[in-house]
Protein backbone atom coordinates (compact mmCIF):
# COMPACT_ATOMS: atom_id res chain seq x y z
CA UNK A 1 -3.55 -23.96 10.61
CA UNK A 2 -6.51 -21.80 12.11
CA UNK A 3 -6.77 -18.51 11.52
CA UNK A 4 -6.58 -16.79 14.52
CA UNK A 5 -9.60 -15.08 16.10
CA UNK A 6 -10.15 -11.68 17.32
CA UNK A 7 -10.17 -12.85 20.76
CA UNK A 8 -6.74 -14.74 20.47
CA UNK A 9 -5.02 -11.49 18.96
CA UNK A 10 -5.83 -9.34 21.89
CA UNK A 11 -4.65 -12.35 24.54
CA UNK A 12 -1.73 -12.76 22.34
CA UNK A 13 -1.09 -9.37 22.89
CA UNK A 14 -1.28 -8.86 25.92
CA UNK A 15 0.60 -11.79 27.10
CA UNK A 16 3.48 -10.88 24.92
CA UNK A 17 3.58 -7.46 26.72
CA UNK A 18 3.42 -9.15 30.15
CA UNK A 19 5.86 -11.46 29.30
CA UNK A 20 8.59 -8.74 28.72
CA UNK A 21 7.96 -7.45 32.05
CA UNK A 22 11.23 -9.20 33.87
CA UNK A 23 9.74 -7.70 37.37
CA UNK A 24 6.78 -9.68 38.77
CA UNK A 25 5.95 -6.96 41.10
CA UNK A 26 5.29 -4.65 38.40
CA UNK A 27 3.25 -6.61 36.66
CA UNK A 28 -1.09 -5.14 35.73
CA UNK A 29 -3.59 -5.80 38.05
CA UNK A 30 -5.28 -8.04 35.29
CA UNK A 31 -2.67 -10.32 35.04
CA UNK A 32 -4.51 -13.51 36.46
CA UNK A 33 -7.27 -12.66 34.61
CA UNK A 34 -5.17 -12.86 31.80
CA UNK A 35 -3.41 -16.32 32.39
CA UNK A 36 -6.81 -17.05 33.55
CA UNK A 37 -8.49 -16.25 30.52
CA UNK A 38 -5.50 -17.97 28.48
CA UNK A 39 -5.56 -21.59 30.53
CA UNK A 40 -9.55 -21.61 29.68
CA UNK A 41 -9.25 -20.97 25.63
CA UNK A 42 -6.28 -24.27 26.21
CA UNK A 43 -9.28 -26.05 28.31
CA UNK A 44 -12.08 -25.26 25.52
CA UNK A 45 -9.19 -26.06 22.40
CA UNK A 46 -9.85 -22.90 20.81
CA UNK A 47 -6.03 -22.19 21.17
CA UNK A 48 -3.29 -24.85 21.02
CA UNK A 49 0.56 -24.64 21.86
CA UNK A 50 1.52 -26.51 18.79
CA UNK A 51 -0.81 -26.75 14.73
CA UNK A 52 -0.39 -28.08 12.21
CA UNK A 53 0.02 -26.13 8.49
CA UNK A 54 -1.34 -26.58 5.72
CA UNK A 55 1.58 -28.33 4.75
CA UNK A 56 1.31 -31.33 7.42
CA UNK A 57 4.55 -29.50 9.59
CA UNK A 58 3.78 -28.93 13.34
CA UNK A 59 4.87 -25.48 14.70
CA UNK A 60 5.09 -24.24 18.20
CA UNK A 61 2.82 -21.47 18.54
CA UNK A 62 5.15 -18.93 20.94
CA UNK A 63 2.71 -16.76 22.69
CA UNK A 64 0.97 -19.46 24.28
CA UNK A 65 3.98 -20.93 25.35
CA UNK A 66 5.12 -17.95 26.85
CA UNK A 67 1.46 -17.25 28.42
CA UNK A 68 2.18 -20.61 29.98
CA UNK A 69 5.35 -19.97 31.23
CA UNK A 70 4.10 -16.36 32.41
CA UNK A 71 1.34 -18.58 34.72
CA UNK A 72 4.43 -20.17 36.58
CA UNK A 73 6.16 -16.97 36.98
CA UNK A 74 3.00 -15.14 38.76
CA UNK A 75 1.73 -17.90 40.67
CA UNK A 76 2.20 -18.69 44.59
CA UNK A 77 2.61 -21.64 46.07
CA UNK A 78 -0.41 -22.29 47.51
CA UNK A 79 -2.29 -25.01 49.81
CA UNK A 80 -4.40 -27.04 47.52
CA UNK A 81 -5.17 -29.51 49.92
CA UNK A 82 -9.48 -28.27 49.65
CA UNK A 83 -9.18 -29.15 46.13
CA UNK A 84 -9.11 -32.66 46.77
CA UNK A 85 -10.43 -32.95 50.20
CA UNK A 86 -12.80 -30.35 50.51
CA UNK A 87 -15.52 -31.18 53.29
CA UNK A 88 -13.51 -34.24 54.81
CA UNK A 89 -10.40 -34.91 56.83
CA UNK A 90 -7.29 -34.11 54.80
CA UNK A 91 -5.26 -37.35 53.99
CA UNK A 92 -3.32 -36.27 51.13
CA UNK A 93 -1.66 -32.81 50.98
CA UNK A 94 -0.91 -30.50 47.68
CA UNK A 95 1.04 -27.72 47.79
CA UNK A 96 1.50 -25.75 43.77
CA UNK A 97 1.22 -22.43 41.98
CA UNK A 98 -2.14 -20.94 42.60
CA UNK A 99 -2.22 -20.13 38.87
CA UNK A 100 -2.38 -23.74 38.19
CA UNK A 101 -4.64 -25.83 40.53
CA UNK A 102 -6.05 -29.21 38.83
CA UNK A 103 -8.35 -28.85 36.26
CA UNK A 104 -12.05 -29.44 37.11
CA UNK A 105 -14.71 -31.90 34.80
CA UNK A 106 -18.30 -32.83 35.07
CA UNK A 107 -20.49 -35.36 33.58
CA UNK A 108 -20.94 -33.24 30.62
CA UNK A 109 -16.87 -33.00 29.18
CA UNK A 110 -17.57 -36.52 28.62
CA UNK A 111 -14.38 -37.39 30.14
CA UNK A 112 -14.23 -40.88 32.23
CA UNK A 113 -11.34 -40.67 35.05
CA UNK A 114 -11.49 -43.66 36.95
CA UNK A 115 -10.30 -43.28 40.24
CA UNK A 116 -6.76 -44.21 41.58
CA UNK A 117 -4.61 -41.04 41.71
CA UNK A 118 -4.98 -39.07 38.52
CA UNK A 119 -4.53 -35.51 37.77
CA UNK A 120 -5.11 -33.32 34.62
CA UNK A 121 -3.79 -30.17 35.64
CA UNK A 122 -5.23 -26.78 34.13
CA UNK A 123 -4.58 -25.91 30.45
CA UNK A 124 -5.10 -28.82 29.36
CA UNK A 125 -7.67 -29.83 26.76
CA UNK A 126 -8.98 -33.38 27.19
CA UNK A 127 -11.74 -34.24 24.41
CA UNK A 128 -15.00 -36.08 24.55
CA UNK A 129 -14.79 -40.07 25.20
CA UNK A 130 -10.68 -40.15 26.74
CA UNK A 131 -10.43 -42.53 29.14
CA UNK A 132 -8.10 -41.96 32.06
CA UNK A 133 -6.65 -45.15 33.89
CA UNK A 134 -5.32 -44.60 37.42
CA UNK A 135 -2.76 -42.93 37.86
CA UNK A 136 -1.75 -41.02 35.01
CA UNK A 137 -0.72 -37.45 34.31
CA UNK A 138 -1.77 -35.05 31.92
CA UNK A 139 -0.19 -31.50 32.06
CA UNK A 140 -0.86 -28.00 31.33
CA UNK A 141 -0.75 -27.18 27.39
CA UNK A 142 -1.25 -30.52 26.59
CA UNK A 143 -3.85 -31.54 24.15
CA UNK A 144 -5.53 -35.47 24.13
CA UNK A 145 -7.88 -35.51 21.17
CA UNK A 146 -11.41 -37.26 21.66
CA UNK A 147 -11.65 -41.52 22.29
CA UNK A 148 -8.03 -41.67 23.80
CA UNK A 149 -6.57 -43.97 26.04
CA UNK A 150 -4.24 -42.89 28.76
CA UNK A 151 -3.07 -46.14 30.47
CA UNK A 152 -1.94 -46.35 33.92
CA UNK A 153 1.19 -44.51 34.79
CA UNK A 154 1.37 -42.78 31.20
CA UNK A 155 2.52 -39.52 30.89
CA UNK A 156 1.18 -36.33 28.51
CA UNK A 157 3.88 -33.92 29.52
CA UNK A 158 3.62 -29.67 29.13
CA UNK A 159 2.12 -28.56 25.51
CA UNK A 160 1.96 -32.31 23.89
CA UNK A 161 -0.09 -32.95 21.23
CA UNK A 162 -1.84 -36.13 21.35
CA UNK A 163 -4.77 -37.04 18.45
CA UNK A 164 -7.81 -38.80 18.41
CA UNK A 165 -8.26 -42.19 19.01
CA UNK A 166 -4.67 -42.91 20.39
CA UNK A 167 -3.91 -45.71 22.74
CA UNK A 168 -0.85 -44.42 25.04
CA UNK A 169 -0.10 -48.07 27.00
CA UNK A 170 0.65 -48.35 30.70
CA UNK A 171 3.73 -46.28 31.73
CA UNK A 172 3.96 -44.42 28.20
CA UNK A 173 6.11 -41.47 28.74
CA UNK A 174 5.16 -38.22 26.37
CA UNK A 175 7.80 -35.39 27.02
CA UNK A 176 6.98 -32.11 27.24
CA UNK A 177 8.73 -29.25 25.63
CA UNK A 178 8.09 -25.58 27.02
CA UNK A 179 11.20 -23.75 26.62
CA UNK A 180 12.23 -22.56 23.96
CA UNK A 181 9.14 -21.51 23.51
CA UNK A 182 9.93 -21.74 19.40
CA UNK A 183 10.78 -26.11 20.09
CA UNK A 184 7.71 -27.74 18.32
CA UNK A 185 6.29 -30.09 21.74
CA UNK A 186 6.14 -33.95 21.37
CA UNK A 187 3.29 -34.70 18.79
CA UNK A 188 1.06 -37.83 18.23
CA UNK A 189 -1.64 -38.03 15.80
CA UNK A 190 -4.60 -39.75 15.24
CA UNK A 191 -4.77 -43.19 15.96
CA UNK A 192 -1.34 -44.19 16.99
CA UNK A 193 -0.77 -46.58 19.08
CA UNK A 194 2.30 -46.22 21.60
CA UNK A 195 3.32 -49.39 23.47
CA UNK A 196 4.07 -49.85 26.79
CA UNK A 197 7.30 -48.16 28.56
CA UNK A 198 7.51 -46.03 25.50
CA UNK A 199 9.40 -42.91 25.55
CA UNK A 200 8.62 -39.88 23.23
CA UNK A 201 10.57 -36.93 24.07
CA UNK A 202 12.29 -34.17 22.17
CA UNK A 203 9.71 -32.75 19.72
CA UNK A 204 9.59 -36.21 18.19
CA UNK A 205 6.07 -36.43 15.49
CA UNK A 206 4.53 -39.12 15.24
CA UNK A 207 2.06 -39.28 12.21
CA UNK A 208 -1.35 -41.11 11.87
CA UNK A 209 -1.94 -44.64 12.38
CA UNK A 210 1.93 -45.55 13.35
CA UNK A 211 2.76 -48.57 15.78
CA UNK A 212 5.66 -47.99 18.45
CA UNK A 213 6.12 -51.81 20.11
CA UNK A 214 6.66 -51.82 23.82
CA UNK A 215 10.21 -50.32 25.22
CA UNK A 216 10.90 -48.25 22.01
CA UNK A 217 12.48 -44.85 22.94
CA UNK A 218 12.78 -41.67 20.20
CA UNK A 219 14.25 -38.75 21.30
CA UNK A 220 15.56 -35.86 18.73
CA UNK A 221 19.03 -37.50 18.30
CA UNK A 222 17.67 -41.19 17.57
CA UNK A 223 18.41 -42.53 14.50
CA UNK A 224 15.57 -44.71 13.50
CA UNK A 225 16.20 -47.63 10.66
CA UNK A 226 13.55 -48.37 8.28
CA UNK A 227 13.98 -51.93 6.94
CA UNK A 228 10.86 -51.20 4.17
CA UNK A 229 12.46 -48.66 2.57
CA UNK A 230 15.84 -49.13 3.36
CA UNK A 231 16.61 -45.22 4.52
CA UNK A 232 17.24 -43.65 8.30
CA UNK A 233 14.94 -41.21 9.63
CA UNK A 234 16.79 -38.45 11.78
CA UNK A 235 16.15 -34.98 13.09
CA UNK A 236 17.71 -32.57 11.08
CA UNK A 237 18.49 -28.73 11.82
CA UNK A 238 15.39 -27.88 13.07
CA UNK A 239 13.27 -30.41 11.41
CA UNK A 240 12.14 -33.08 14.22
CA UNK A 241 12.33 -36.96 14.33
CA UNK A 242 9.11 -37.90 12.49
CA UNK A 243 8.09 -41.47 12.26
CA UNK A 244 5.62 -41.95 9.17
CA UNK A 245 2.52 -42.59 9.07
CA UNK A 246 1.45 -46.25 9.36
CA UNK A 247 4.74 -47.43 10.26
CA UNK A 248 5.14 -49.92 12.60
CA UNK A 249 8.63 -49.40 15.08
CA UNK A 250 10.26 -51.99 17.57
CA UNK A 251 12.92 -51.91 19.48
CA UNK A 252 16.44 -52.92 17.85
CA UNK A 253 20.06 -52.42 18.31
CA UNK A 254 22.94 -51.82 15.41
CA UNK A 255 26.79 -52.78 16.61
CA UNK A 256 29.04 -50.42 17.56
CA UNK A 257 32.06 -49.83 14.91
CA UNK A 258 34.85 -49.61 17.02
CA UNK A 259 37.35 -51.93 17.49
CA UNK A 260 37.38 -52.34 21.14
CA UNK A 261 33.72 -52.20 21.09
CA UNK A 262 32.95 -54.93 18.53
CA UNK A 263 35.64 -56.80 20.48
CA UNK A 264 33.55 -56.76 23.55
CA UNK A 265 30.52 -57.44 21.18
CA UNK A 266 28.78 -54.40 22.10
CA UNK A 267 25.50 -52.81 20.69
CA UNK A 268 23.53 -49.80 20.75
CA UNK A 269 20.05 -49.32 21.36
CA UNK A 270 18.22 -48.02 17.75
CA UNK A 271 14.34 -47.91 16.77
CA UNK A 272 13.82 -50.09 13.50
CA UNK A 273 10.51 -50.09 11.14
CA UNK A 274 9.90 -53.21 10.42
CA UNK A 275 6.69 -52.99 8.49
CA UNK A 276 3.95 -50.48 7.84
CA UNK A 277 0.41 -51.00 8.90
CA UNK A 278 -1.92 -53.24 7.14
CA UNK A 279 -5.02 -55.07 7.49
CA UNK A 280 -3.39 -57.89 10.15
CA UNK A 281 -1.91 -54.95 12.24
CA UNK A 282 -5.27 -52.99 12.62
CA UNK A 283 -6.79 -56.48 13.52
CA UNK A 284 -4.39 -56.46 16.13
CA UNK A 285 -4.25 -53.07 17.71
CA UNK A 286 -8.07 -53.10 17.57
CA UNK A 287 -8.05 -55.59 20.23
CA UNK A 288 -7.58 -52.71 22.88
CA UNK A 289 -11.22 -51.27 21.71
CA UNK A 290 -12.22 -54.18 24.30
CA UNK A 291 -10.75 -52.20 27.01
CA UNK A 292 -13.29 -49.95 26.84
């Protein structure tokens, strides 16, 4: 984890002594410039809503969670029409929190958004050579580390943490977690590659290099079965669902135990690992590189 800065001590304070303030009406003069000031260190990654220790465990980092949460609670709905059709007849109409307009980009971020319907909103930080496929979603607190995918109608929902070189597939859903502000968010690290229709959700980590086939769901109380090495992975207390690194998950289903229900030949939906990754399945995930 990265020892805070100077800068991020004083906007920590100050947003922890704003967020206390249960009146909006009473709150400083300076408190846009604040949330302001707080949704461009997200933009630049100089602050992030979730790290990682020094020990490999992801923790929520509070006061930016609450500094995000203190941007909804100040802002007016405003019209935000200009934003996207500033200088020509308005065809499509916006209407959000004035704290939290889309984010803006130029040549120079690095950034390719190809048109079709996409937003990033602010807050977000979206690294050098991601590619955004139309239409997608990426919201504020979220992080998308540099050369990722976002596929059509994928999702990177409030404060995720997605890693370098990931592939999130067409209609990839990436929860986000913002209250309590102590819940670790969804996390994906570096290159991971998440299959179509996926859903992440809960706080569910996802280490480095893993596989998750199209359709597979995790959410904190999925039990996922690991065929390798025989053992269930499971959220416990306030330990998350992590998937290890390298593995490789598919959809599966156990049968229920019941009586009635193995009378009726019934099964539930469950995650399995079937393998980790090894030279045949970077062969294969590397095929997307043609994409780009």
């Amino acid at each position: 984890m990265s020892k805070p800065s100077s800068v991020s001590v004083s906007l920590a304070a100050r947003i922890q002594e704003m967020s206390a303030i249960a009146d909006p009406a009473a709150m400083p003069k300076d408190v846009d410039e604040i949330v302001g000031e707080l949704l461009r260190a997200l933009e630049a990654g100089e602050i992030r809503a979730a790290e990682r220790d020094a020990n490999g465990e992801w923790r929520a980092v509070s006061w930016v969670k609450r500094g995000i949460l203190l941007a909804f609670r100040i802002g007016q709905v405003i019209d935000m029409t200009a934003y996207v059709a500033e200088g020509a007849p308005a065809r499509l109409f916006f209407f959000d929190k004035h704290t939290l307009p889309p984010r803006g980009f130029d040549l120079t971020d690095g950034v390719r958004i190809v048109p079709g319907g996409s937003s990033i909103r602010r807050g977000a930080y979206v690294g050098a050579g991601v590619i955004c496929m139309p239409p997608m979603y990426i919201n504020v607190g979220a992080y998308v580390g540099s050369g990722t995918m976002v596929d059509s109608h994928a999702l990177v929902g409030s404060c995720a943490q997605i890693g370098a070189r990931v592939h999130l597939s067409a209609g990839a859903q990436i929860g986000g977690v913002l209250e309590p502000v102590s819940a670790t968010p969804v996390v994906i690290e570096d290159d991971v590659l998440v299959g179509g229709n996926c859903g992440v959700y809960e706080g569910t980590v996802v280490r480095e290099r893993a596989v998750l086939g199209a359709g597979v769901i995790l959410t904190r109380g999925t039990p996922v079965y690991d065929l390798v090495r025989e053992t269930v992975h499971r959220a416990d207390g306030e330990r998350a669902l992590e998937i290890p690194a390298g593995a490789v998950v598919v959809p599966g289903a156990r049968a229920v135990r019941g009586a009635w229900g193995r009378e009726q030949q019934l099964s539930l939906q469950t995650p399995v690992i079937v393998k980790y990754r090894d030279e045949q399945t970077d062969v294969s995930a590397a095929l997307e590189a043609w994409l780009r």
